[in-house]
Protein backbone atom coordinates (compact mmCIF):
# COMPACT_ATOMS: atom_id res chain seq x y z
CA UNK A 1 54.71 115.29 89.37
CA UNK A 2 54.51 111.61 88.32
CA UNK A 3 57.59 112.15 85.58
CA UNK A 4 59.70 114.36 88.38
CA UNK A 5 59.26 110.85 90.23
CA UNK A 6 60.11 108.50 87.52
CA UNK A 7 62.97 111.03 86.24
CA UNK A 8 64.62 110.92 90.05
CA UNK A 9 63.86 106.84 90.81
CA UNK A 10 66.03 106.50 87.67
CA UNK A 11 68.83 108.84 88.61
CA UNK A 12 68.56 107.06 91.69
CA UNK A 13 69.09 103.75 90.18
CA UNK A 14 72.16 105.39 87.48
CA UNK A 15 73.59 106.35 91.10
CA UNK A 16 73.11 102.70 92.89
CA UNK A 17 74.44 101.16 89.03
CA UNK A 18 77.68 103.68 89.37
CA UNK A 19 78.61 102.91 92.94
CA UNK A 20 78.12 99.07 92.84
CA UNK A 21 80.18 99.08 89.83
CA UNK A 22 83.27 100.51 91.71
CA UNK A 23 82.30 99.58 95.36
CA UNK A 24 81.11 96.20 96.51
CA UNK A 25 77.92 95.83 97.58
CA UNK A 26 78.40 95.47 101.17
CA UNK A 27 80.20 98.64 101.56
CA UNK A 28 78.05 100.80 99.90
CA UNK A 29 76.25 101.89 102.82
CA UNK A 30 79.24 102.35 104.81
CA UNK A 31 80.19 104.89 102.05
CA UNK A 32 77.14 106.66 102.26
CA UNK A 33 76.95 107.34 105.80
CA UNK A 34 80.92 108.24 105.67
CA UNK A 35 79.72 110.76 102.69
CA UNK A 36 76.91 112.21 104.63
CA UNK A 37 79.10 112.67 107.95
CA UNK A 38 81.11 114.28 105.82
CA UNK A 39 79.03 116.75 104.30
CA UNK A 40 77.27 117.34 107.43
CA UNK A 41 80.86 117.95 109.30
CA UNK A 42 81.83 120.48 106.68
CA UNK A 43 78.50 122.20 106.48
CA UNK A 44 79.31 123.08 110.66
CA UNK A 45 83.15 123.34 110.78
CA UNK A 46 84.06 124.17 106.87
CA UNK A 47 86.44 121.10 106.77
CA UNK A 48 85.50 117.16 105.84
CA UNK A 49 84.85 114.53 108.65
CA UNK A 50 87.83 112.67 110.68
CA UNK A 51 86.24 108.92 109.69
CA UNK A 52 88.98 106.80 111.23
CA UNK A 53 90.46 104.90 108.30
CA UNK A 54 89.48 101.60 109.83
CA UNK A 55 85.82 102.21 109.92
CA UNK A 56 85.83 101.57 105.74
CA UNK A 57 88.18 98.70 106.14
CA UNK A 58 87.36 94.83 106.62
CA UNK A 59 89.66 91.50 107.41
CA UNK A 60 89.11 88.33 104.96
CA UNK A 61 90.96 84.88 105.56
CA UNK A 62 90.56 82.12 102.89
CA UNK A 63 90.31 84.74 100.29
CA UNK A 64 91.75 83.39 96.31
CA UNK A 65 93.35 86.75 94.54
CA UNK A 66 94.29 86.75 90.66
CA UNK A 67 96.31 88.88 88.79
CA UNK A 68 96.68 89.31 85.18
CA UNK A 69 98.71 91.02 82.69
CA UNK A 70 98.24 91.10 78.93
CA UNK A 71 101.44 90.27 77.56
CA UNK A 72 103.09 91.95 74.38
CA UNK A 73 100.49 94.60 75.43
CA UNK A 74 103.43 97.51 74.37
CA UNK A 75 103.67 95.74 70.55
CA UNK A 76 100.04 96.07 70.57
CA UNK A 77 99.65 99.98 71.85
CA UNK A 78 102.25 100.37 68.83
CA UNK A 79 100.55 98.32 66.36
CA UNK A 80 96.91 99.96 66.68
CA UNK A 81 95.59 103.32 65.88
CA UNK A 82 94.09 104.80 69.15
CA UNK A 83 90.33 104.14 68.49
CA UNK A 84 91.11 100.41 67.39
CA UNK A 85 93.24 99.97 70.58
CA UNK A 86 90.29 101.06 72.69
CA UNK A 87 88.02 98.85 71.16
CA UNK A 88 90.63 96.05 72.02
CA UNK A 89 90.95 96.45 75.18
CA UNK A 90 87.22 97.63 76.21
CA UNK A 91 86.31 94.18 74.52
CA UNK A 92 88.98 92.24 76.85
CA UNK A 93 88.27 93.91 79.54
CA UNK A 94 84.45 94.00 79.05
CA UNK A 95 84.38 89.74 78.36
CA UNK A 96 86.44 89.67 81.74
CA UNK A 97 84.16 91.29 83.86
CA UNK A 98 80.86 89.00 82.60
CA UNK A 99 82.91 85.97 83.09
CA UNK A 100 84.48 87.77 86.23
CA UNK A 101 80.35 87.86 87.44
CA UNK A 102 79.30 84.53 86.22
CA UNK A 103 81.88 82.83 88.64
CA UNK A 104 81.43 85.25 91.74
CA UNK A 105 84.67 86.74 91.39
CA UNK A 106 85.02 90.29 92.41
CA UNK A 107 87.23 92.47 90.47
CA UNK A 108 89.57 95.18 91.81
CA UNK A 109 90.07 97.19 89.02
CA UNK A 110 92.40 97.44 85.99
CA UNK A 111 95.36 98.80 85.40
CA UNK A 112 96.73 99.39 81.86
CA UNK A 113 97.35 96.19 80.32
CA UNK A 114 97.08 94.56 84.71
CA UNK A 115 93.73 93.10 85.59
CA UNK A 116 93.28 92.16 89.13
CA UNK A 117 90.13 90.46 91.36
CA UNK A 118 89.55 88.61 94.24
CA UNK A 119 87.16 85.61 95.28
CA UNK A 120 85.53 84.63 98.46
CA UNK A 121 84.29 88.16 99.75
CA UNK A 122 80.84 88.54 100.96
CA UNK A 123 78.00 88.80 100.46
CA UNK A 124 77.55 86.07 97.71
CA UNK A 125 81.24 84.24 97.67
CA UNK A 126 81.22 81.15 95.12
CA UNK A 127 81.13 77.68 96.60
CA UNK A 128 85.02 77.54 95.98
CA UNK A 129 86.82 80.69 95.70
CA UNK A 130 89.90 78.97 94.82
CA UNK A 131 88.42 77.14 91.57
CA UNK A 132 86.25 79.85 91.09
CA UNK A 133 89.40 82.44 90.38
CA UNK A 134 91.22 78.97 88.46
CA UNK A 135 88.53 78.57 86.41
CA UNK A 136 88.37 82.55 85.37
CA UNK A 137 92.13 82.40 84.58
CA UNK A 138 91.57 79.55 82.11
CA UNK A 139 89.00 81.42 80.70
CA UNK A 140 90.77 84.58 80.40
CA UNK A 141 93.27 83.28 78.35
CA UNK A 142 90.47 81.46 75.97
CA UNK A 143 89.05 84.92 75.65
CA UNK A 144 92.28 86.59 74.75
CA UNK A 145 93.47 83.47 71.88
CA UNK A 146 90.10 84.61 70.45
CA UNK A 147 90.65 88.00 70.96
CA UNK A 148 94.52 87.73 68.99
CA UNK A 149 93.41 84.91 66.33
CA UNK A 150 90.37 87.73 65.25
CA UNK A 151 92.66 90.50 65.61
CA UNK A 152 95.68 89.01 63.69
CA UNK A 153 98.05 90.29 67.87
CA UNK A 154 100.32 88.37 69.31
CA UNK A 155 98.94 89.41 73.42
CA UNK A 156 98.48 86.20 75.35
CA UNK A 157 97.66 86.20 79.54
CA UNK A 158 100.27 85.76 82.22
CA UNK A 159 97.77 85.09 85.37
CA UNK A 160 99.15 84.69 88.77
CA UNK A 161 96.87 83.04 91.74
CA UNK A 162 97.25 82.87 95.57
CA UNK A 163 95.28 82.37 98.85
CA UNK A 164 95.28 83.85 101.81
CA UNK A 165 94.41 87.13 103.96
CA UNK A 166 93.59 90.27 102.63
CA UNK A 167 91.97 93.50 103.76
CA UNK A 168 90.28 95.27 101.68
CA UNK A 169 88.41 98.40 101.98
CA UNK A 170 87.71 102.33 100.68
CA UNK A 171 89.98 104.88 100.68
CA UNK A 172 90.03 108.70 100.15
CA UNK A 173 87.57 110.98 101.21
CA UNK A 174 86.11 112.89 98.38
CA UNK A 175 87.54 109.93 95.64
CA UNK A 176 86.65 107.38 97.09
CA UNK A 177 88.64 104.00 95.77
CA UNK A 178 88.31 100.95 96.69
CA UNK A 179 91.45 98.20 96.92
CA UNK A 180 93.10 95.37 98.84
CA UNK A 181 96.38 95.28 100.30
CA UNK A 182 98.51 92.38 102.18
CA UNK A 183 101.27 90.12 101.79
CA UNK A 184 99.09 88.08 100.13
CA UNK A 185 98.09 90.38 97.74
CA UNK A 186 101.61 91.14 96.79
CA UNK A 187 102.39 87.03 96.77
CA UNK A 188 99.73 86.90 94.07
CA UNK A 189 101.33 89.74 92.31
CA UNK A 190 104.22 88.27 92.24
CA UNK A 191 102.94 85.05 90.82
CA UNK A 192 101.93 86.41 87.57
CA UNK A 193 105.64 88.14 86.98
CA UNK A 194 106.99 84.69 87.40
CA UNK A 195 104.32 82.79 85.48
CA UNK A 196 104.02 81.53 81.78
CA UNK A 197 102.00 83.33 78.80
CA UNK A 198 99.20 81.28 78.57
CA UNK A 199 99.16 79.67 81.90
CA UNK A 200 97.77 79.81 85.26
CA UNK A 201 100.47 79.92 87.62
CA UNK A 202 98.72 79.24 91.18
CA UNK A 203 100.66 78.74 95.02
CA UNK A 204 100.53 75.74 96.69
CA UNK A 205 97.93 77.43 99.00
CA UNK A 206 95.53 78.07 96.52
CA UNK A 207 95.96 73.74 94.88
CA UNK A 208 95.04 72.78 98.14
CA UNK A 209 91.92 73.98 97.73
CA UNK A 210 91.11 72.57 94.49
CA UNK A 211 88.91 69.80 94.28
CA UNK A 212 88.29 69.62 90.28
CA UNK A 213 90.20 68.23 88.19
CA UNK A 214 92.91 70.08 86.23
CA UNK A 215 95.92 69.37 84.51
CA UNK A 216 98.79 70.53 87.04
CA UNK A 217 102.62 70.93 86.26
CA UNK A 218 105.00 71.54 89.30
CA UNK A 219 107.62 74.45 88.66
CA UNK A 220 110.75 75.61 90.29
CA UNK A 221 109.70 78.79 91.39
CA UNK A 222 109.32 77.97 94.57
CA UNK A 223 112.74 76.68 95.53
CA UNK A 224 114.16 79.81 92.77
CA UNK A 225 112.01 82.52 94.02
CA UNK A 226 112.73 84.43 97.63
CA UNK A 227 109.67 85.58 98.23
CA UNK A 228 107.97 82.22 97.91
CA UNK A 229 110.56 80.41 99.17
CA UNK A 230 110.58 82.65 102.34
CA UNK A 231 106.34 81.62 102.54
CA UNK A 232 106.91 78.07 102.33
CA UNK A 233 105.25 77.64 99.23
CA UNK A 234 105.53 75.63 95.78
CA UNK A 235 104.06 76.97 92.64
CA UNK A 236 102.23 75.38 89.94
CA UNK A 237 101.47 75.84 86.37
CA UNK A 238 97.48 74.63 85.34
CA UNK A 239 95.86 74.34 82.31
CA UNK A 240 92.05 72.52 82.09
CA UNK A 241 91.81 68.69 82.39
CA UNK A 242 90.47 68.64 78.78
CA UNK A 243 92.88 70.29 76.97
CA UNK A 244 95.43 67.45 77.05
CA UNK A 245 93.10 64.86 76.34
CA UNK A 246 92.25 67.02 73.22
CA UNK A 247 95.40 67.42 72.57
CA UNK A 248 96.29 63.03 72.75
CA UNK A 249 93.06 62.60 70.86
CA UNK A 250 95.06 64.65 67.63
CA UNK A 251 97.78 63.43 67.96
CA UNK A 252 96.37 59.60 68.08
């Protein structure tokens, strides 16, 4: 009796583990009960529940959103055997996620060589979502030059950043998958197609929020670009305060 306990407390827990790793943690009981309706609604009428979409969907303002995409990330699917391209990437991708935690930055999910997050969702949002998704881009591309310099690649990190309104909630009703959608979202995507290998490319939005201090080089993107143009907004290339003193300090 007492191991039937332990053994279903920890299949419990596997289950709680699985879900918060896909879902975040405020939405996890909303999935739940939708599940449960569901079941319940097919049990009686032998067809899944009629959740209105909305009811797994939420509004956030002031919300930072980074994208990233590993560049030369087709020479490096050519260049490795399957098993050492795995290990690559589960590495990568793996070191993202626990600095991805450490700053309070939720991530989306990841799409072949694209890794996407937000910052500033509840229930736990860092002091400064906007820093807090700035500081994860630098350190993406630190973990990557580590990554290539002990794997003899030549992938580097094009990260775009931008702030604003998304919504973000679960869809599908057996899969369930969670996302975020807006025009914000989309800025942000854009960002990182018109940003710099080993730079954070961030909106004007998102610097006006930054109180540290970080190197920050103006670009032409946003008088060059229509759909920042359009928005208003002028883009900015950052790299961390320290580098360029390093940098002075070899050259002197």
């Amino acid at each position: 009796m007492a191991w039937a306990y332990i053994s279903l407390k920890h299949e419990k827990q596997q289950e709680e583990q699985l879900m918060s790793s896909i879902i975040p943690a405020p939405l996890i009981n909303k999935v739940k009960q939708h599940y449960l309706r569901s079941q319940e609604n097919y049990k009686k009428f032998g067809k899944l529940g009629n959740d209105k979409p909305e009811d797994l969907l939420e509004v956030h303002e002031g919300v930072t959103i980074l994208f990233a995409d590993i560049v030369n990330y087709t020479v490096m699917t050519k260049k490795l055997n399957i098993n050492a391209l795995l290990e690559t990437l589960n590495e990568l991708f793996g070191r993202f996620d626990d600095a991805s935690d450490r700053l309070k930055v939720i991530r989306i999910k990841f799409l072949g060589d694209c890794y996407y997050c937000v910052s500033g969702l509840p229930p736990e949002p860092p002091p400064n979502p906007a820093e807090a998704c700035v500081d994860l881009g630098l350190k993406m591309i630190k973990i990557i030059a580590d990554v290539r310099e002990k794997n003899n690649l030549t992938i580097d990190m094009r990260i775009g950043i931008h702030t604003g309104k998304i919504i973000s909630g679960i869809i599908g009703k057996v899969k369930y998958q969670f996302d975020v959608w807006s025009k914000d979202v989309d800025i942000a995507n854009k960002m990182e197609s018109e940003g710099l290998a080993g730079k954070v490319h961030i909106t004007s939005r998102t610097k006006a929020l930054l109180n540290k201090a970080y190197d920050i080089t103006p670009t032409d993107k946003g008088n060059t670009v229509p759909q920042f143009k359009d928005q208003g907004l002028q883009t900015y290339l950052v790299t961390p305060k320290s580098e360029k003193r390093q940098k002075k300090k070899m050259v002197a």
